[in-house]
Protein backbone atom coordinates (compact mmCIF):
# COMPACT_ATOMS: atom_id res chain seq x y z
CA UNK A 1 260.26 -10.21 40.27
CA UNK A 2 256.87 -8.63 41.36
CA UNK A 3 255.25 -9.71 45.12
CA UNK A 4 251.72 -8.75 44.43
CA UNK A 5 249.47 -8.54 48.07
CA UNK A 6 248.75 -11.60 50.04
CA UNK A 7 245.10 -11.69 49.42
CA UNK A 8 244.90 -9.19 46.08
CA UNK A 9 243.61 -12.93 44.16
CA UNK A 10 240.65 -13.12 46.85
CA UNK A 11 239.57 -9.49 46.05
CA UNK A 12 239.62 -10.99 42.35
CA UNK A 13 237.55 -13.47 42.61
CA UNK A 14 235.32 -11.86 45.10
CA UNK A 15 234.73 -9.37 42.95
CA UNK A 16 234.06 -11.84 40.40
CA UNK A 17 231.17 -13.42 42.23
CA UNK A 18 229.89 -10.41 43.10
CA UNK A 19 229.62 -8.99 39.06
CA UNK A 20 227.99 -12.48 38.38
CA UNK A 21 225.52 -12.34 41.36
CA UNK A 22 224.43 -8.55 40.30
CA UNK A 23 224.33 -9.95 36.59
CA UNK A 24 221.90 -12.78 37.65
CA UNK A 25 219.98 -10.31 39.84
CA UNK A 26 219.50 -7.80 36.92
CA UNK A 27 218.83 -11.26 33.93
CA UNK A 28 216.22 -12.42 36.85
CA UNK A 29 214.60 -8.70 36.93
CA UNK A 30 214.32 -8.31 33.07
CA UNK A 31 212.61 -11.59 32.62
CA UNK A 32 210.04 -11.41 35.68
CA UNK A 33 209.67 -7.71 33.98
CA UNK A 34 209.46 -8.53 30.89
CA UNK A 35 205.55 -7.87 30.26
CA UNK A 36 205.39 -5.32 32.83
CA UNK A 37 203.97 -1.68 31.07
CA UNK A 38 206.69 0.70 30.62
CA UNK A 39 209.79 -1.53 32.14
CA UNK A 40 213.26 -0.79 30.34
CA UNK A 41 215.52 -3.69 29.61
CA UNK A 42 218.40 -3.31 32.44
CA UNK A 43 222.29 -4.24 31.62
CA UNK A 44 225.24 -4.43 34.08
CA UNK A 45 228.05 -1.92 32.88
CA UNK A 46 231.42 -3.59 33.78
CA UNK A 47 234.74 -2.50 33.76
CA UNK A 48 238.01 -3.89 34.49
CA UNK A 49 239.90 -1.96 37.30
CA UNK A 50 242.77 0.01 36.62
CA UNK A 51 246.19 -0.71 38.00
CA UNK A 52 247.09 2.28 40.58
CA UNK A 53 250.06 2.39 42.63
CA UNK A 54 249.57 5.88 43.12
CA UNK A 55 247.11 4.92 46.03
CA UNK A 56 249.00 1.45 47.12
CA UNK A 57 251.01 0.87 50.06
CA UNK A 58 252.61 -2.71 48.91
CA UNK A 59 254.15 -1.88 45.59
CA UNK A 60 255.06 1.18 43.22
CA UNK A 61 255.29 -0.69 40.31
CA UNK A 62 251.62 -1.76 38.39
CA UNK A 63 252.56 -5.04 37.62
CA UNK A 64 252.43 -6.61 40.57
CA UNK A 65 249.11 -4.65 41.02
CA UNK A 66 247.69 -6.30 38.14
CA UNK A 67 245.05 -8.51 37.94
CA UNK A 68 242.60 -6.94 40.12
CA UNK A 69 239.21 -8.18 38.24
CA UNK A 70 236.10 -6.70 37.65
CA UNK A 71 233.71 -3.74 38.97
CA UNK A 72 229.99 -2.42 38.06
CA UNK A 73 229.87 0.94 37.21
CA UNK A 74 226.18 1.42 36.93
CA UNK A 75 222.88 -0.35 35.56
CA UNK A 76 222.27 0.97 32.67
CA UNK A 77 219.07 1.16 30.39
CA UNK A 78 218.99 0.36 26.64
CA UNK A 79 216.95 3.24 25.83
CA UNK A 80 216.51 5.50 22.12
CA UNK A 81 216.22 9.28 23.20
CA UNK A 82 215.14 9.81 19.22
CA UNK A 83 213.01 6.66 19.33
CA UNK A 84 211.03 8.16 22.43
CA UNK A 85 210.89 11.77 21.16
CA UNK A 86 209.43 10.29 17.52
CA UNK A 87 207.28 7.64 19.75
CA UNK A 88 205.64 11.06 21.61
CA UNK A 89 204.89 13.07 18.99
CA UNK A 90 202.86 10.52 16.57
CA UNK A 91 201.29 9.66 19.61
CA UNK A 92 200.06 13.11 19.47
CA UNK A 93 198.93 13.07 16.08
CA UNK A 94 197.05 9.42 16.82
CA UNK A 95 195.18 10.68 20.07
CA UNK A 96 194.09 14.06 18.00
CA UNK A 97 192.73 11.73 15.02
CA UNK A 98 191.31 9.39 17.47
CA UNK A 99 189.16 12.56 19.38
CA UNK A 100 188.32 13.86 16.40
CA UNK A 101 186.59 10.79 14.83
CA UNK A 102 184.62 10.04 18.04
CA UNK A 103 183.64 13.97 18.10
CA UNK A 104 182.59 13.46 15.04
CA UNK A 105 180.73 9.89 15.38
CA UNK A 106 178.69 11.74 18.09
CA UNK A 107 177.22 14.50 16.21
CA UNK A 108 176.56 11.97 12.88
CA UNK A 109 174.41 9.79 15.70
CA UNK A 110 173.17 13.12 16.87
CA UNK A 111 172.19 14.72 13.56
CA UNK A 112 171.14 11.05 11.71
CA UNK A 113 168.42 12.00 9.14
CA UNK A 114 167.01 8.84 8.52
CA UNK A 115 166.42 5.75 10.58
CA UNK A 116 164.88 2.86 8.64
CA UNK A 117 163.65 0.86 11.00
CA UNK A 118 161.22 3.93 12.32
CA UNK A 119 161.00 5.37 9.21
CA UNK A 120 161.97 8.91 11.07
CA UNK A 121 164.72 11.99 10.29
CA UNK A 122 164.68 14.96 8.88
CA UNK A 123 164.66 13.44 5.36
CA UNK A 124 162.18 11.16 6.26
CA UNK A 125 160.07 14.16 7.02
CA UNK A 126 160.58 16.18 4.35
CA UNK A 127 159.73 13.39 2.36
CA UNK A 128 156.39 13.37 4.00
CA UNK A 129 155.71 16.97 3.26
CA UNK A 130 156.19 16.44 -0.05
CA UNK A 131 153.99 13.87 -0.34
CA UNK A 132 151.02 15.20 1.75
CA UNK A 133 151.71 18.95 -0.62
CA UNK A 134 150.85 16.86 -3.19
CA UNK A 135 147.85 15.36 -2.65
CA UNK A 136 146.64 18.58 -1.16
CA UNK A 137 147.55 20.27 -4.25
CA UNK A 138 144.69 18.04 -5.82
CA UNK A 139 142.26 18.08 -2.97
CA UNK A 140 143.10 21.83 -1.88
CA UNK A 141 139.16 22.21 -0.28
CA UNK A 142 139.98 18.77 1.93
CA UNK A 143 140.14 20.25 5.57
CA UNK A 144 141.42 16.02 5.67
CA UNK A 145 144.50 16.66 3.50
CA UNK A 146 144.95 20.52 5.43
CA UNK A 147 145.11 18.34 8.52
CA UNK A 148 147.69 16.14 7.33
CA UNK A 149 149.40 18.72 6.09
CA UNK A 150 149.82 20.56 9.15
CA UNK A 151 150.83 17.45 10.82
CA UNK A 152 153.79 16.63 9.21
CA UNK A 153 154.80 20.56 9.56
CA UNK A 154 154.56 19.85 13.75
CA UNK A 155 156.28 16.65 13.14
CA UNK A 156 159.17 18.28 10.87
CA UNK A 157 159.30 20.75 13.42
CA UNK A 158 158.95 18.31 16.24
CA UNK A 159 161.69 16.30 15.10
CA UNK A 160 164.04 19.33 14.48
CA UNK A 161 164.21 20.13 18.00
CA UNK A 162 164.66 16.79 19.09
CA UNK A 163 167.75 16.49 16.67
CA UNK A 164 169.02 19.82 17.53
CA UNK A 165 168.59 19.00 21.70
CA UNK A 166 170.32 15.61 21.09
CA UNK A 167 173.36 17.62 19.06
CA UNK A 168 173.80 20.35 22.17
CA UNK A 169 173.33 17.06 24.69
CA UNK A 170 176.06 15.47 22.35
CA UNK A 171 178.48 18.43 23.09
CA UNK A 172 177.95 18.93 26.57
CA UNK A 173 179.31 15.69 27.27
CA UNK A 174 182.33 16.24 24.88
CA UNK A 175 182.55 19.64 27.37
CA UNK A 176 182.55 17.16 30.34
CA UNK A 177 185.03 14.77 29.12
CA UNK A 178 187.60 17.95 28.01
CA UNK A 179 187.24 18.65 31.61
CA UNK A 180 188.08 15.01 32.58
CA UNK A 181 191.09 15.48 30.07
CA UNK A 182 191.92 18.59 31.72
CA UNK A 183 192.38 16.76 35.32
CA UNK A 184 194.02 14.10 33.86
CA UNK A 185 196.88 16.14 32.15
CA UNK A 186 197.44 18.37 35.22
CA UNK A 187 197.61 14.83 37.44
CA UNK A 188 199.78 13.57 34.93
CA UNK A 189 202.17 16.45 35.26
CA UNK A 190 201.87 16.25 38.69
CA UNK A 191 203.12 12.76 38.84
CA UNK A 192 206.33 14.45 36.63
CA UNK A 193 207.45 16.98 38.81
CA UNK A 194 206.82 14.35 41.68
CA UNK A 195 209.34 11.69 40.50
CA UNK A 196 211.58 14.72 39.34
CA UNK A 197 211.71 15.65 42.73
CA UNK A 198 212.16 11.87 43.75
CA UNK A 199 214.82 11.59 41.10
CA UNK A 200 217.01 14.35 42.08
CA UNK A 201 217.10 13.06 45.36
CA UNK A 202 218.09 10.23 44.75
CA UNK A 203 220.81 11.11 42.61
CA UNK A 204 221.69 14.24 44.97
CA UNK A 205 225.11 12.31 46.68
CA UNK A 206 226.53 11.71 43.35
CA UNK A 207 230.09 12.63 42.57
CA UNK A 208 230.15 14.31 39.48
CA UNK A 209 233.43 12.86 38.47
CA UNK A 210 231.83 9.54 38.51
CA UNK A 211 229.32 7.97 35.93
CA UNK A 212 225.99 7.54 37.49
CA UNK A 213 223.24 5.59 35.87
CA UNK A 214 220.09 6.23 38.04
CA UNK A 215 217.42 5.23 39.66
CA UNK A 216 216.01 3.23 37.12
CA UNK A 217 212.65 2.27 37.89
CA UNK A 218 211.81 6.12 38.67
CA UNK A 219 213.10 6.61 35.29
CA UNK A 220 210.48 3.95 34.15
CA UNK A 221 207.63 5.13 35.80
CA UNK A 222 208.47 9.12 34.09
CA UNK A 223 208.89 7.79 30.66
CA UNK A 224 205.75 6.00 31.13
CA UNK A 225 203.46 9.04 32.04
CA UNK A 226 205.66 11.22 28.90
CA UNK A 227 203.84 8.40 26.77
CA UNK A 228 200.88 8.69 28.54
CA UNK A 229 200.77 12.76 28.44
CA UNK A 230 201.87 12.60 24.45
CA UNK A 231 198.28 11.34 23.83
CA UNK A 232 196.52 14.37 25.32
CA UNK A 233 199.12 17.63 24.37
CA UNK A 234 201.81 18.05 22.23
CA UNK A 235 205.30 18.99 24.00
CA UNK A 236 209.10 19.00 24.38
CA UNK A 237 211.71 18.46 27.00
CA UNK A 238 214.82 18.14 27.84
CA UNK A 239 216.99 16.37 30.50
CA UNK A 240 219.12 18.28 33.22
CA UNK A 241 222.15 17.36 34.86
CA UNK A 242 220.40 16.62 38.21
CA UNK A 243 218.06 14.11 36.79
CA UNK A 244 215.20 16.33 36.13
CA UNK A 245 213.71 17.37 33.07
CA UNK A 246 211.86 20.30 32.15
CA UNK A 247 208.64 19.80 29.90
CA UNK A 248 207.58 22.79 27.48
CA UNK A 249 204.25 22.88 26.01
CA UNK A 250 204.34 25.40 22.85
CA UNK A 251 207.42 27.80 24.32
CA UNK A 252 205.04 27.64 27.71
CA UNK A 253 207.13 25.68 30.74
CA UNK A 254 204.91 23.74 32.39
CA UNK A 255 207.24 21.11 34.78
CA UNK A 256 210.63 22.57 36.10
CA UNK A 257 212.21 20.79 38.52
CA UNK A 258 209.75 19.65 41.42
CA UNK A 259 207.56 22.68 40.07
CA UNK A 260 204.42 22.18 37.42
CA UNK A 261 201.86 24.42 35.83
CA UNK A 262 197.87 23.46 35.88
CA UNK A 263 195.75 23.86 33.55
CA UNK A 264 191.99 25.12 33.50
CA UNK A 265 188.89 24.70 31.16
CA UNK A 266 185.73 27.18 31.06
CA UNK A 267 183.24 28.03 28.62
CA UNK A 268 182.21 31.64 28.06
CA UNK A 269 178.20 31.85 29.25
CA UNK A 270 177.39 34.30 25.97
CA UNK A 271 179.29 31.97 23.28
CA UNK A 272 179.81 28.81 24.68
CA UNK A 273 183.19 28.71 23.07
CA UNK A 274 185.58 26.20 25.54
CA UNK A 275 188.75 27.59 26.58
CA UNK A 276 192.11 25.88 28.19
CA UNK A 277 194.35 28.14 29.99
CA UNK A 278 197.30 27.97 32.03
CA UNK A 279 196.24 28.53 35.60
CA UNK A 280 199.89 30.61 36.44
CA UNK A 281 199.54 33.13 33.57
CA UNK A 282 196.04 32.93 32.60
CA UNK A 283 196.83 33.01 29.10
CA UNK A 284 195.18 30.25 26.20
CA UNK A 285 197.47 26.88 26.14
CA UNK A 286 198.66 27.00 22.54
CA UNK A 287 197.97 23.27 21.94
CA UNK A 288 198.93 22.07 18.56
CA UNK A 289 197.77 18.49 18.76
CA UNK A 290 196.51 15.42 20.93
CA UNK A 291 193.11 15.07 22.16
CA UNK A 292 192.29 17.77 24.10
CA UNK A 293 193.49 19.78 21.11
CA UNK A 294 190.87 17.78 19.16
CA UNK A 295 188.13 18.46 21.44
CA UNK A 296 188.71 22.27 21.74
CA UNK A 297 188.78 22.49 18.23
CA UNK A 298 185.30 20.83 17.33
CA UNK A 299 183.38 21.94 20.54
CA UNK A 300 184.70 25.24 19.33
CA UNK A 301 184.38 24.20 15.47
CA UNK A 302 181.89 26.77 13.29
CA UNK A 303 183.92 25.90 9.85
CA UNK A 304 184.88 28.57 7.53
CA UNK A 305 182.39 31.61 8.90
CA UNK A 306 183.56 32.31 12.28
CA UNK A 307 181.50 34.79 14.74
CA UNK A 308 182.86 34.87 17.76
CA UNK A 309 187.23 34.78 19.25
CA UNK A 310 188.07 31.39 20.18
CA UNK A 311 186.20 29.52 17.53
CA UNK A 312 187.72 27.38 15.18
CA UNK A 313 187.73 26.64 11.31
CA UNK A 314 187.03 22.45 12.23
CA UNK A 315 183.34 21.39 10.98
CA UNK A 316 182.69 20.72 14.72
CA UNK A 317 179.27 21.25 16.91
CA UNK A 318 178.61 24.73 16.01
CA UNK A 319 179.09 23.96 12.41
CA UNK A 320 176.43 21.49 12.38
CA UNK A 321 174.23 23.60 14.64
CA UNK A 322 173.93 26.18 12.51
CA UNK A 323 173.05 23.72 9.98
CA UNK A 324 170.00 23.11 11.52
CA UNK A 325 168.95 26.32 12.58
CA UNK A 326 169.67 27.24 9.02
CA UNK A 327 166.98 24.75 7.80
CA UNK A 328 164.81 26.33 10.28
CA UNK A 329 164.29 29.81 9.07
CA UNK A 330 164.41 28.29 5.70
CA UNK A 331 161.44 26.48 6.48
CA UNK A 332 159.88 29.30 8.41
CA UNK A 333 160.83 31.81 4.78
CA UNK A 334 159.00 29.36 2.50
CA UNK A 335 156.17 28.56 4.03
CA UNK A 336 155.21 32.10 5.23
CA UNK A 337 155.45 33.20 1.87
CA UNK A 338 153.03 31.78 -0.04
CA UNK A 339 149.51 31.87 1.16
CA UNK A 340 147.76 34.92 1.30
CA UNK A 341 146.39 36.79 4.06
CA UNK A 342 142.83 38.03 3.49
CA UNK A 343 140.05 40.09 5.22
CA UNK A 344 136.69 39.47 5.78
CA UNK A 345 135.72 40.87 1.86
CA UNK A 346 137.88 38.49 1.01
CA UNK A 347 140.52 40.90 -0.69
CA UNK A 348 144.10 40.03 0.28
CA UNK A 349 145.98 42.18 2.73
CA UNK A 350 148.70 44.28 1.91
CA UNK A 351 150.83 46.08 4.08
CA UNK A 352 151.43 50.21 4.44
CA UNK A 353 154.37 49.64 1.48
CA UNK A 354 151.79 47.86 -0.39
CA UNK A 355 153.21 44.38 -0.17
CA UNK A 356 151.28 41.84 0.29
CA UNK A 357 150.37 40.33 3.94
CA UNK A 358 150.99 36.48 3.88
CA UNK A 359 149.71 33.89 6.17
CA UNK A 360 152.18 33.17 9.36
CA UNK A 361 152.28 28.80 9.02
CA UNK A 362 155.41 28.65 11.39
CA UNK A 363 157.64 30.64 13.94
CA UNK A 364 159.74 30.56 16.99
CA UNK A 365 158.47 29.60 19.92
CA UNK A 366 158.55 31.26 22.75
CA UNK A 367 161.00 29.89 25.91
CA UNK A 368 158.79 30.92 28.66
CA UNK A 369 154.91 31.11 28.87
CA UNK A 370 152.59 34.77 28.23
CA UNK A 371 150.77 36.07 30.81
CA UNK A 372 147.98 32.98 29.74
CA UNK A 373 150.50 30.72 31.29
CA UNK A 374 150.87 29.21 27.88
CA UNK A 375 153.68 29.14 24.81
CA UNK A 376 152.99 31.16 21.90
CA UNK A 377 154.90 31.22 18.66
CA UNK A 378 155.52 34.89 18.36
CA UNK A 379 157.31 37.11 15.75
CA UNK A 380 159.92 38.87 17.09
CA UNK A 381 161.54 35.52 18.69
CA UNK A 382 164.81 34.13 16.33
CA UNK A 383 163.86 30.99 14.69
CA UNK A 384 166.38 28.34 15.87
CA UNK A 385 166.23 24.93 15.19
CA UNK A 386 165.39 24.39 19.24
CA UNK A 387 162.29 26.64 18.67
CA UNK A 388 160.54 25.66 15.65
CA UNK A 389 157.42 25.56 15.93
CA UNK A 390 153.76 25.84 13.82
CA UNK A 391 151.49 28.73 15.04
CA UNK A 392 148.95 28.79 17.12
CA UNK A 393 146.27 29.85 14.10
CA UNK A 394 147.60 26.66 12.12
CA UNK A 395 147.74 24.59 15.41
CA UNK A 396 144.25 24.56 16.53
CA UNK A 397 142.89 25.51 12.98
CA UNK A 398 144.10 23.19 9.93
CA UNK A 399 141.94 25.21 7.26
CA UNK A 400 143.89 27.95 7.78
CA UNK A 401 145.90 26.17 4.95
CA UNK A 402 142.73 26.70 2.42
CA UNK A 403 142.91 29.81 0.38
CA UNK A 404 139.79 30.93 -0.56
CA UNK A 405 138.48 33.88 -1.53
CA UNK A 406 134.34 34.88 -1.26
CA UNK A 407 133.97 38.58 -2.07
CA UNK A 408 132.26 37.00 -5.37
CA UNK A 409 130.78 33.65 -3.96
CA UNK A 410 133.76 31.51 -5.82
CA UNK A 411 136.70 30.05 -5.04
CA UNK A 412 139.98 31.09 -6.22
CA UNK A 413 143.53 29.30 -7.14
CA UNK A 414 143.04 27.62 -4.13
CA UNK A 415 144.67 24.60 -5.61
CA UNK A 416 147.67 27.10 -6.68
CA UNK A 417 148.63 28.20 -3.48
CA UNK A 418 148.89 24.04 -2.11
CA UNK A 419 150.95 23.67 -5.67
CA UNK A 420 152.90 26.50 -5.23
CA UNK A 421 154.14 25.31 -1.38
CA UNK A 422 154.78 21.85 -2.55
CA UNK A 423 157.01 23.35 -5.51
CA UNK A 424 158.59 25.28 -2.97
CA UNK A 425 159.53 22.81 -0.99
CA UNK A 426 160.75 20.33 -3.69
CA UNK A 427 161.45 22.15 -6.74
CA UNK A 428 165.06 23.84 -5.07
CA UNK A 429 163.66 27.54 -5.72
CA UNK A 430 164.88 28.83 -2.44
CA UNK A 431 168.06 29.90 -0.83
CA UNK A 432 170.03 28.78 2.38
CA UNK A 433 172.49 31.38 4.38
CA UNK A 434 174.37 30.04 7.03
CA UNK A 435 176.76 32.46 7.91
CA UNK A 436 177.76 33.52 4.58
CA UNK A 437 177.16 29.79 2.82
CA UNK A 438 175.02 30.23 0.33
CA UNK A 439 172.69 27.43 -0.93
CA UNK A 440 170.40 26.70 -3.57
CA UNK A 441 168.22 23.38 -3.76
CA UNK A 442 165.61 21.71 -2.51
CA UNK A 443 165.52 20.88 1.65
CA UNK A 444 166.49 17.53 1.20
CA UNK A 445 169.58 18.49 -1.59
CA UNK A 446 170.64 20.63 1.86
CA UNK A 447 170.17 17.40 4.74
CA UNK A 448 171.90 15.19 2.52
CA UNK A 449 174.64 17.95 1.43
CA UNK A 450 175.81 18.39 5.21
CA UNK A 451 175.51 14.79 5.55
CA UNK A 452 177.79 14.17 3.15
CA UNK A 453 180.12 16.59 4.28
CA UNK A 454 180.41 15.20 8.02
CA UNK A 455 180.69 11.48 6.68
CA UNK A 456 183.38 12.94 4.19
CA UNK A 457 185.03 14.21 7.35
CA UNK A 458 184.52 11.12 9.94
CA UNK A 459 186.19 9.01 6.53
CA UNK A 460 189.20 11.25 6.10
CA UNK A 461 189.73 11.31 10.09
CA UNK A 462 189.62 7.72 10.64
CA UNK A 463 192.06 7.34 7.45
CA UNK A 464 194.26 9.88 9.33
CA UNK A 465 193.80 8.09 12.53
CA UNK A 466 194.47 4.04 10.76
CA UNK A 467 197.73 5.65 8.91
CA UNK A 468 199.15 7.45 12.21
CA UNK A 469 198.48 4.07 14.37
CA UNK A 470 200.20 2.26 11.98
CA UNK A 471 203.26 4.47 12.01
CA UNK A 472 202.63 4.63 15.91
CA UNK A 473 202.72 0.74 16.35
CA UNK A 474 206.23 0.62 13.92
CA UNK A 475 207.82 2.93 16.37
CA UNK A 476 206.64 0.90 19.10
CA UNK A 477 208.20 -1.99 17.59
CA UNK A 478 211.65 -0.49 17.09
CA UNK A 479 211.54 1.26 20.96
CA UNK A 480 210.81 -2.04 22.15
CA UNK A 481 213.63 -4.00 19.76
CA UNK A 482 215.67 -1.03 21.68
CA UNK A 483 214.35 -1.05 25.58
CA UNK A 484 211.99 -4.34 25.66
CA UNK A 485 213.37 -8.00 27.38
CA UNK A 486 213.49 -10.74 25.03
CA UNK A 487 213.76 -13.61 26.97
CA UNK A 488 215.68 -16.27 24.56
CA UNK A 489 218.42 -13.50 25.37
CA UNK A 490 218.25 -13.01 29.51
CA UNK A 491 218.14 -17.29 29.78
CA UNK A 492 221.10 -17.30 27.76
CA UNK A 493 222.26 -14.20 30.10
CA UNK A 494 221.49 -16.53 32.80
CA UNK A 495 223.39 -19.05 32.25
CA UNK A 496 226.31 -16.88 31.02
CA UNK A 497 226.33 -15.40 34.36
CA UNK A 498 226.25 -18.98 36.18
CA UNK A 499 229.54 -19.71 34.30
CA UNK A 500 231.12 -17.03 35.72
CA UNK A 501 229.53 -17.01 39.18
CA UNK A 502 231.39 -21.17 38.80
CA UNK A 503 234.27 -19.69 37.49
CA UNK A 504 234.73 -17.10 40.07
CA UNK A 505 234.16 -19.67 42.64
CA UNK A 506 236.48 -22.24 41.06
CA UNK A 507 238.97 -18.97 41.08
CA UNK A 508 238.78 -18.76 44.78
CA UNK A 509 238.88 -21.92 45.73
CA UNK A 510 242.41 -21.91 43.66
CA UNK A 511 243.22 -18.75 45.69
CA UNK A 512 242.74 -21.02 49.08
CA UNK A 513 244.54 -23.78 47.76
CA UNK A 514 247.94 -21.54 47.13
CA UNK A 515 247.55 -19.80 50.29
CA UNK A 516 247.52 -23.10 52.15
CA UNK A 517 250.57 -24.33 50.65
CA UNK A 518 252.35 -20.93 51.09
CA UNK A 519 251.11 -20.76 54.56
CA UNK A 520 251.43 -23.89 55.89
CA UNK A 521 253.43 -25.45 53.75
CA UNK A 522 256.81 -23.35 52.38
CA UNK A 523 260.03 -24.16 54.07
CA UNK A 524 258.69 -27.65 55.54
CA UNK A 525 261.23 -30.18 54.66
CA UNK A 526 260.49 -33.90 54.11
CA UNK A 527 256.97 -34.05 52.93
């Protein structure tokens, strides 16, 4: 026969109320939780306790011990370690698709080469070039048609710049916002080492031989900025047995322990080519995807022709910028080459090779005014698409489009030289370079080529960016089938936990009831 201890059935059903209290506490924090951003589903781990005589003072044998009840371990979380690492690293993918498109959006609204409702562009110019060649090709002694010829040149050229200042406007606020990315990421992994720190603490008087589940909600809030820090860089960690975890971007460690790495962005004053670097080393942060990967690449992006270290292979602002100024000299190559320059005989100029002297229609102008205190297209400025500009000859003097020649009182193929320009410009006879892409066709075959190429690109990038959501949102589904509270299941957890808090009750009340008799009532005789 086994005497088990006096009150060992109270400690039974104590501990039975307390297991169902601490169940309805943790049912009650999952459902007022259960739309909060980045909660885990909580659980009760429970355990029966052993029988141990070892450490008793009533009994040596275990059945008389038995029948202790219940004890809570931990509170656990339901949470997928492969779930969260697959969760992170399309989220990568989505915010590098997602950059890209609006980097991309910007410089088509930058760059657009035709607006119908003001009938304006680059096309739209061109267009009117054409037109006003031709008539002028008919009505080459019309100082009228010269006039309007020269006018759509200054609006061409006009309208060039203003693209080509709204594409450089366009970047630097994609610069700006990489620098807003920049702060946020180094905040962000901040926060990390912070709750590390806060973590380890709190976790610091642990025994090791026991199980210890956490501090939960500090778990929460660091799996919350992982998610958030996925969508800017690319990374990996891994958990350590105090409750920190180290984060790793590319092989570089950036959060150890209470200790984190900054990042810093600059932008070389010769190139303008954006750089991210790790403020402890100094070297580049080898970023392989996310959004700040997507804006170095296209603020850096000069496609397949690179000039300068740091650029990128990405169609990106420089790409489209040399576009531009590409059309530029084009212009500037056709149109200086095909009127002739003549002297006051009459007979056209030639140069000390013997080649002949043409008339100078349009050139770069100058970024700060001649000793006159005015601008001046000159020749030995680069002809960018921000300096475009007709000269000062065909500026104040619209005949100077007229060839004529009066050494023998008659005019000559003056209507040749207006053909020959409007061929130029419309039959495709000239060629395009733009660092090493070579291009034949007319102006407008070369606007609407590197159209087509960026809406090719915007199309593919908001495909990519549609496809990787869609696998994004999946794997948000199964994390939160995994970690999220579904609340049919916590009422029904509720109620469960009721039974058992009655039970437990019932339990002790049956406890009281056998005392009292033992108590009061054993060895009484007569009642």
């Amino acid at each position: 026969m086994y005497l088990r201890p006096t009150f060992l059935g109270f400690e039974t059903a104590k501990r039975g109320l307390t297991v169902a209290q601490k169940g309805l506490d943790i049912a009650g924090q999952n459902l007022t939780n259960w739309d909060s951003v980045g909660y885990t589903r909580q659980r009760t781990t429970q355990v029966a306790i052993a029988t141990d005589s070892y450490r008793s003072r009533y009994s040596t044998g275990r059945v008389g011990l038995a029948g202790q009840g219940v004890d809570i371990t931990g509170i656990d979380q339901t949470r997928d370690v492969f779930l969260d690492k697959r969760f992170r690293e399309e989220n990568s993918d989505v915010g590098y698709f997602n950059q890209s498109s609006k980097i991309l959006t910007d410089i088509q609204a930058s760059i657009n080469e035709y607006d119908p409702k003001n009938d304006t562009g680059l096309r739209s110019c061109i267009m009117n070039i054409n037109d006003a060649l031709q008539n002028f090709s008919t009505n080459a002694y019309s100082e009228t048609h010269a006039n309007i010829v020269a006018t759509e040149f200054k609006n061409l050229a006009q309208t060039l710049q203003q693209i080509s200042g709204k594409l450089k406007s366009a970047r630097s606020q994609q610069v700006y916002d990489l620098d807003v990315s920049v702060q946020e990421v180094n905040k962000k992994l901040q926060q990390i080492a912070g709750l590390n720190h806060a973590i380890m603490e709190s976790m610091s008087g642990q025994i090791e031989s026991n199980s210890y589940f956490g501090p939960n909600e500090l778990l929460d809030e660091r799996n919350q900025l992982l998610d958030e820090l996925s969508q800017y860089v690319d990374f990996e960690y891994r958990s350590n047995a105090d409750g920190t975890i180290t984060v790793d971007v590319n092989g570089q460690t950036v959060v150890s322990g209470s200790k984190y790495d900054q990042l810093s962005m600059m932008e070389d004053e010769d190139t303008n080519v954006v750089s991210v670097r790790w403020v402890s080393t100094n070297e580049a942060a080898d970023i392989q995807s996310g959004s700040v990967k997507a804006q170095i690449d296209y603020l850096n992006g000069r496609g397949p022709n690179l000039k300068n270290p740091g650029e990128s292979a990405e169609r990106g602002f420089f790409y489209y910028q040399d576009k531009l100024d590409a059309f530029a000299q084009s212009i500037v190559n056709v149109v200086n080459n095909i009127i002739p320059e003549v002297d006051e005989d009459g007979n056209i100029l030639e140069d000390a090779d013997g080649n002949i002297v043409y008339r100078k229609l349009m050139g770069g102008l100058s970024s700060e005014p001649d000793a006159d205190g005015k601008y001046h297209v000159r020749d030995d400025i680069p002809i960018t698409a921000d300096n475009l500009s007709i000269t000062d000859r065909l500026s104040t003097d619209s005949g100077y489009l007229i060839f004529q020649r009066s050494d023998d009182g008659t005019a000559d193929n003056v209507s040749n030289y207006a053909l020959a320009m409007y061929n130029a410009m419309s039959d495709g006879t000239q060629f395009f370079d733009s660092n090493g892409e070579e291009f034949k066709g007319t102006f407008l075959d070369y606007v609407k080529g590197y159209v087509t190429t960026l809406a090719e690109d915007i199309s593919y990038h908001n495909s990519r960016h549609t496809a990787t959501s869609t696998i994004l949102n999946t794997l948000q589904d199964n994390r939160d089938e995994v970690s999220g509270v579904v609340v049919d299941e916590e009422v029904a957890n509720v109620m469960l936990y009721q039974k058992t808090l009655s039970a437990a009750s019932r339990l002790m009340t049956a406890m009281d009831e056998a005392l009292d008799v033992i108590i009061n009532r054993t060895g009484r005789v007569g009642l």
